[in-house]
C-alpha atoms as a PDB file:
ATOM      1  CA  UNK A   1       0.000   0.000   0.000  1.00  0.00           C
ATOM      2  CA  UNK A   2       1.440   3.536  -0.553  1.00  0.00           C
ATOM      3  CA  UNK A   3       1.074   5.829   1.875  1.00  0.00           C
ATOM      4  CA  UNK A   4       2.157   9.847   2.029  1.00  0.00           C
ATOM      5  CA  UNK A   5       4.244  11.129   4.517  1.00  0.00           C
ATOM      6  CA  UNK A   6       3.420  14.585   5.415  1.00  0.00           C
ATOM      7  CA  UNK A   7       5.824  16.557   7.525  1.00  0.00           C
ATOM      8  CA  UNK A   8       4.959  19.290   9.504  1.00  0.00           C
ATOM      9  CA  UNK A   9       7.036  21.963  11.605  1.00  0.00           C
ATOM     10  CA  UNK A  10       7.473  25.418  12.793  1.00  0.00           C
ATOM     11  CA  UNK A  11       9.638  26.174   9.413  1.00  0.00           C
ATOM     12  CA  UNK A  12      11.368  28.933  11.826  1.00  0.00           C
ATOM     13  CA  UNK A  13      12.366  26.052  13.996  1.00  0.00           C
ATOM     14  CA  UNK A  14      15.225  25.140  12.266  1.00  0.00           C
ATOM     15  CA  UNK A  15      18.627  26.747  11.797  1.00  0.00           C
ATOM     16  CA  UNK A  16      20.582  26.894   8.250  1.00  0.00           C
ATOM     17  CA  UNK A  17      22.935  24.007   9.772  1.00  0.00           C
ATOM     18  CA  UNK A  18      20.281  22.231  11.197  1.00  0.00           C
ATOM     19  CA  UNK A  19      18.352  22.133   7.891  1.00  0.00           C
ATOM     20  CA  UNK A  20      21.286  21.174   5.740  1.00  0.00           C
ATOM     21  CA  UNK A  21      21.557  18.333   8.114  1.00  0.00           C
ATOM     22  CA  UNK A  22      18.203  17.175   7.890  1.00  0.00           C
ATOM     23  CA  UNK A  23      18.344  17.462   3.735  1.00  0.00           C
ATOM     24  CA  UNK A  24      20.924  15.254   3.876  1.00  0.00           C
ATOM     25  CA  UNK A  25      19.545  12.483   6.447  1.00  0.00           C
ATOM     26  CA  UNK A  26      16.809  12.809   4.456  1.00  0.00           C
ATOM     27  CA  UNK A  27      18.443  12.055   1.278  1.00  0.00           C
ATOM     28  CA  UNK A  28      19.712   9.252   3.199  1.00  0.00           C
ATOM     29  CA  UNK A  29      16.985   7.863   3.976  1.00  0.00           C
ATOM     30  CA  UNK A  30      15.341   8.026   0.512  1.00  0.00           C
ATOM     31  CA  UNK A  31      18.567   6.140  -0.486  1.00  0.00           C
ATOM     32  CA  UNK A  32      17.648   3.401   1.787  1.00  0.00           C
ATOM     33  CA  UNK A  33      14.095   3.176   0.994  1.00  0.00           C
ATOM     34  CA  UNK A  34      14.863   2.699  -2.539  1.00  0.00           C
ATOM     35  CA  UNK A  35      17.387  -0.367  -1.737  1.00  0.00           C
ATOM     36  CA  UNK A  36      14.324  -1.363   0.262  1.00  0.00           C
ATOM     37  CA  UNK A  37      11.592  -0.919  -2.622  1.00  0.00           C
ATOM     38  CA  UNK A  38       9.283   1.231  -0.833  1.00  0.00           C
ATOM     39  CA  UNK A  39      10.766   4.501  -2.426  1.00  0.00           C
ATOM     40  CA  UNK A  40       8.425   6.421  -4.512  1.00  0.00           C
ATOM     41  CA  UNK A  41       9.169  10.128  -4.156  1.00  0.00           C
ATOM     42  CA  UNK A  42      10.147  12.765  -1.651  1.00  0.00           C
ATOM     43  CA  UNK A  43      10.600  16.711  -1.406  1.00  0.00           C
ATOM     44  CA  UNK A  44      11.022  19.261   0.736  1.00  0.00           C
ATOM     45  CA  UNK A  45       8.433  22.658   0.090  1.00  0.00           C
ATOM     46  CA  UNK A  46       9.413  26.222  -0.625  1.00  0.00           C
ATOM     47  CA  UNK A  47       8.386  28.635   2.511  1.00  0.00           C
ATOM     48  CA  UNK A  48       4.992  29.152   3.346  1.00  0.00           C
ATOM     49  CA  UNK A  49       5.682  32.564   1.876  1.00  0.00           C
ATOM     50  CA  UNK A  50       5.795  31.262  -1.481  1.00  0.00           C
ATOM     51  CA  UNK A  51       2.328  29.631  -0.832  1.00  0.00           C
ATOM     52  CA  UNK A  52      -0.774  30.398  -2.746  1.00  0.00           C
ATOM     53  CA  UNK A  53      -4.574  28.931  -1.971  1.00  0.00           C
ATOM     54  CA  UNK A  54      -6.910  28.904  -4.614  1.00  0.00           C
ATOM     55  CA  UNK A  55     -10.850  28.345  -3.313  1.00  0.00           C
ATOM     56  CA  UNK A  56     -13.828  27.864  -5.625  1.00  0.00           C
ATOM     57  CA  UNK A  57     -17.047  29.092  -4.466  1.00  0.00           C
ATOM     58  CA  UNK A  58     -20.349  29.868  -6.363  1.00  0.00           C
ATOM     59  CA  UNK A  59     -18.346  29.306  -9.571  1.00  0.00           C
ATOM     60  CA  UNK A  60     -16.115  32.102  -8.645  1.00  0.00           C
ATOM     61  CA  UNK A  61     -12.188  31.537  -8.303  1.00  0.00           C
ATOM     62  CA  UNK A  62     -10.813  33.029  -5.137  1.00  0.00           C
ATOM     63  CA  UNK A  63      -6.735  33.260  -5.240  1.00  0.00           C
ATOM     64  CA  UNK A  64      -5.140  34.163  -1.917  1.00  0.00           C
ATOM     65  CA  UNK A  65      -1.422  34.343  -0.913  1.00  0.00           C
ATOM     66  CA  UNK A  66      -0.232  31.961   1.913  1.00  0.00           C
ATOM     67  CA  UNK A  67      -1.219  28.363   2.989  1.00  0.00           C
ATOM     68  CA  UNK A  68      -5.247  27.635   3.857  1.00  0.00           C
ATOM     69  CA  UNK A  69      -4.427  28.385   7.378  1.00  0.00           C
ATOM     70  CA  UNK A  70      -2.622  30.077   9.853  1.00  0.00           C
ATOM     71  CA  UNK A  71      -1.138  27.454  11.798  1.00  0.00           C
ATOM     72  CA  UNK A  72       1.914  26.986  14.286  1.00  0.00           C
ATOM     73  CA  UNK A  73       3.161  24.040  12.279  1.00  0.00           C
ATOM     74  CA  UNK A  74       3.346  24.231   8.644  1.00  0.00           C
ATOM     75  CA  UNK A  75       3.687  21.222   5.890  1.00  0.00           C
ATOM     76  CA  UNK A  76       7.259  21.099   4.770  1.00  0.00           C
ATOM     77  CA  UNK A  77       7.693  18.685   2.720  1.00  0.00           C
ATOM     78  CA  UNK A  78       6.679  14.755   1.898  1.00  0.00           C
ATOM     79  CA  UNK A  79       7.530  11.410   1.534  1.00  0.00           C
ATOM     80  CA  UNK A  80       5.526   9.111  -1.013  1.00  0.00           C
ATOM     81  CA  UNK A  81       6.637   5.352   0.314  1.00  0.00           C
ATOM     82  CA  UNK A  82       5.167   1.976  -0.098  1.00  0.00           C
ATOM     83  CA  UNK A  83       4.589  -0.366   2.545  1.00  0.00           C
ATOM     84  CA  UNK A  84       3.067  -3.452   3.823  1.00  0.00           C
ATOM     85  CA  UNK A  85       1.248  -1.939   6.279  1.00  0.00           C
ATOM     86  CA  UNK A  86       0.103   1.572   8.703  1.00  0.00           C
ATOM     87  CA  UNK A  87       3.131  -0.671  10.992  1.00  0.00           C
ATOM     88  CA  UNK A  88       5.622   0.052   8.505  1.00  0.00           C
ATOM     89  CA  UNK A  89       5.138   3.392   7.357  1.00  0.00           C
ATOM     90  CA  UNK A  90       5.337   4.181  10.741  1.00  0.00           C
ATOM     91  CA  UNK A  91       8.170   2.694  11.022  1.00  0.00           C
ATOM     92  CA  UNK A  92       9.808   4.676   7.943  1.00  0.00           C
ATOM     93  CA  UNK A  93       8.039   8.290   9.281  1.00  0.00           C
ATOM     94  CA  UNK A  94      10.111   7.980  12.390  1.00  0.00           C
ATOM     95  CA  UNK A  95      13.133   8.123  10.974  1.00  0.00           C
ATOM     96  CA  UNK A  96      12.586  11.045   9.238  1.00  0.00           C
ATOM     97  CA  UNK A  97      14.587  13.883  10.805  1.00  0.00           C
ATOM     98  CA  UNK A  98      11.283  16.459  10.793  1.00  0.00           C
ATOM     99  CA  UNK A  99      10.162  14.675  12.845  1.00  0.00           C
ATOM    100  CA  UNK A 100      12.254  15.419  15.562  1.00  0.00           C
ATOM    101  CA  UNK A 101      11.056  19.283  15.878  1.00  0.00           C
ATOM    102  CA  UNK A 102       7.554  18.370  14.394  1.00  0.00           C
ATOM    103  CA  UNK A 103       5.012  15.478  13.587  1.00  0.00           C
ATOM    104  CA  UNK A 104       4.832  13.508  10.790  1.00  0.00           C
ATOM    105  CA  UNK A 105       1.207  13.105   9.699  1.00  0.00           C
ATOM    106  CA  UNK A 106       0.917   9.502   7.729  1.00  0.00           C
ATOM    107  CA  UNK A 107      -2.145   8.957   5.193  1.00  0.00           C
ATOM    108  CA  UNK A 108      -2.740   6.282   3.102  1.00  0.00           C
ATOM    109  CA  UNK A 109      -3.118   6.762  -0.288  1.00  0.00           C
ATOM    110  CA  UNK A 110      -6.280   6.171  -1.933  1.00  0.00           C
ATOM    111  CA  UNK A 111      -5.864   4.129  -5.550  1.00  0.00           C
ATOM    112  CA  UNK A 112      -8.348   5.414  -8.342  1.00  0.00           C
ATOM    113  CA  UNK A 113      -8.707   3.747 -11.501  1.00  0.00           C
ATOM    114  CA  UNK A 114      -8.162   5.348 -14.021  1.00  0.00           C
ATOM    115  CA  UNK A 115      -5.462   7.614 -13.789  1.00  0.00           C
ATOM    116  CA  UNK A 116      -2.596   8.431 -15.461  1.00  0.00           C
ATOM    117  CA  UNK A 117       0.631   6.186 -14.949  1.00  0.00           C
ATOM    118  CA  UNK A 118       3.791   7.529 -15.104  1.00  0.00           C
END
C-alpha cells in the first residue's frame, strides 16, 4: 500500500545548519528506501511565503497568498513510500529527521482507476 508522509514543523524552527543536516539524512533515507523498494518520491516545500490557496465558491475563483491556514506548524515537505502496512510506514516516518522538531502526519493513499501512470 502507498502511503504519504506529510511533515509538519514550525519552518522557523530550524537553523541553516540544522536544515542542511536534515536534507541530507533525508536524502539518506530516501537512499535506503529505494534499496528497500518502498521509495516512490520525496521533497522538501518552498516557505509558506511562497504559498498560494486557490478556493472555488459559487463558480467564482478566489486566489489568496499563503497556505489555507494560519497554523503553528506548517507542511514542509513529503515522503511518497510503499509499505506493507500503517506498521511500517510508521516505522519509515520515524526516521525522518522532521520529525524530531515536528510530527509527521501519515495517510494512506487512496488508488483510483483510471489515472494516469507515469
Amino acid at each position: 500500500m502507498k502511503y504519504l508522509l506529510l511533515i509538519y514543523a514550525d519552518e522557523h524552527a530550524w537553523t541553516d545548519p540544522e536544515r542542511e543536516r536534515c536534507y541530507e539524512e533525508s536524502t539518506q533515507l530516501a537512499h535506503q528506501l529505494k534499496e528497500n523498494g518502498q521509495f516512490l518520491a520525496t521533497n522538501p516545500l518552498q516557505s509558506v511565503a511562497t504559498a498560494t490557496s486557490v478556493r472555488v465558491r459559487n463558480g467564482k475563483r478566489l486566489v489568496t497568498d499563503g497556505p489555507f491556514a494560519e497554523t503553528r506548524e506548517q507542511l514542509g515537505g513529503y515522503f511518497l513510500i510503499d509499505a506493507e502496512d500503517l506498521d511500517e510506514a510508521i516505522a519509515v516516518a520515524e526516521r525522518i529527521p522532521g520529525a524530531r522538531k515536528g510530527t509527521v502526519e501519515i495517510r494512506p493513499i487512496m488508488e483510483i482507476p483510471g489515472l494516469p501512470a507515469d
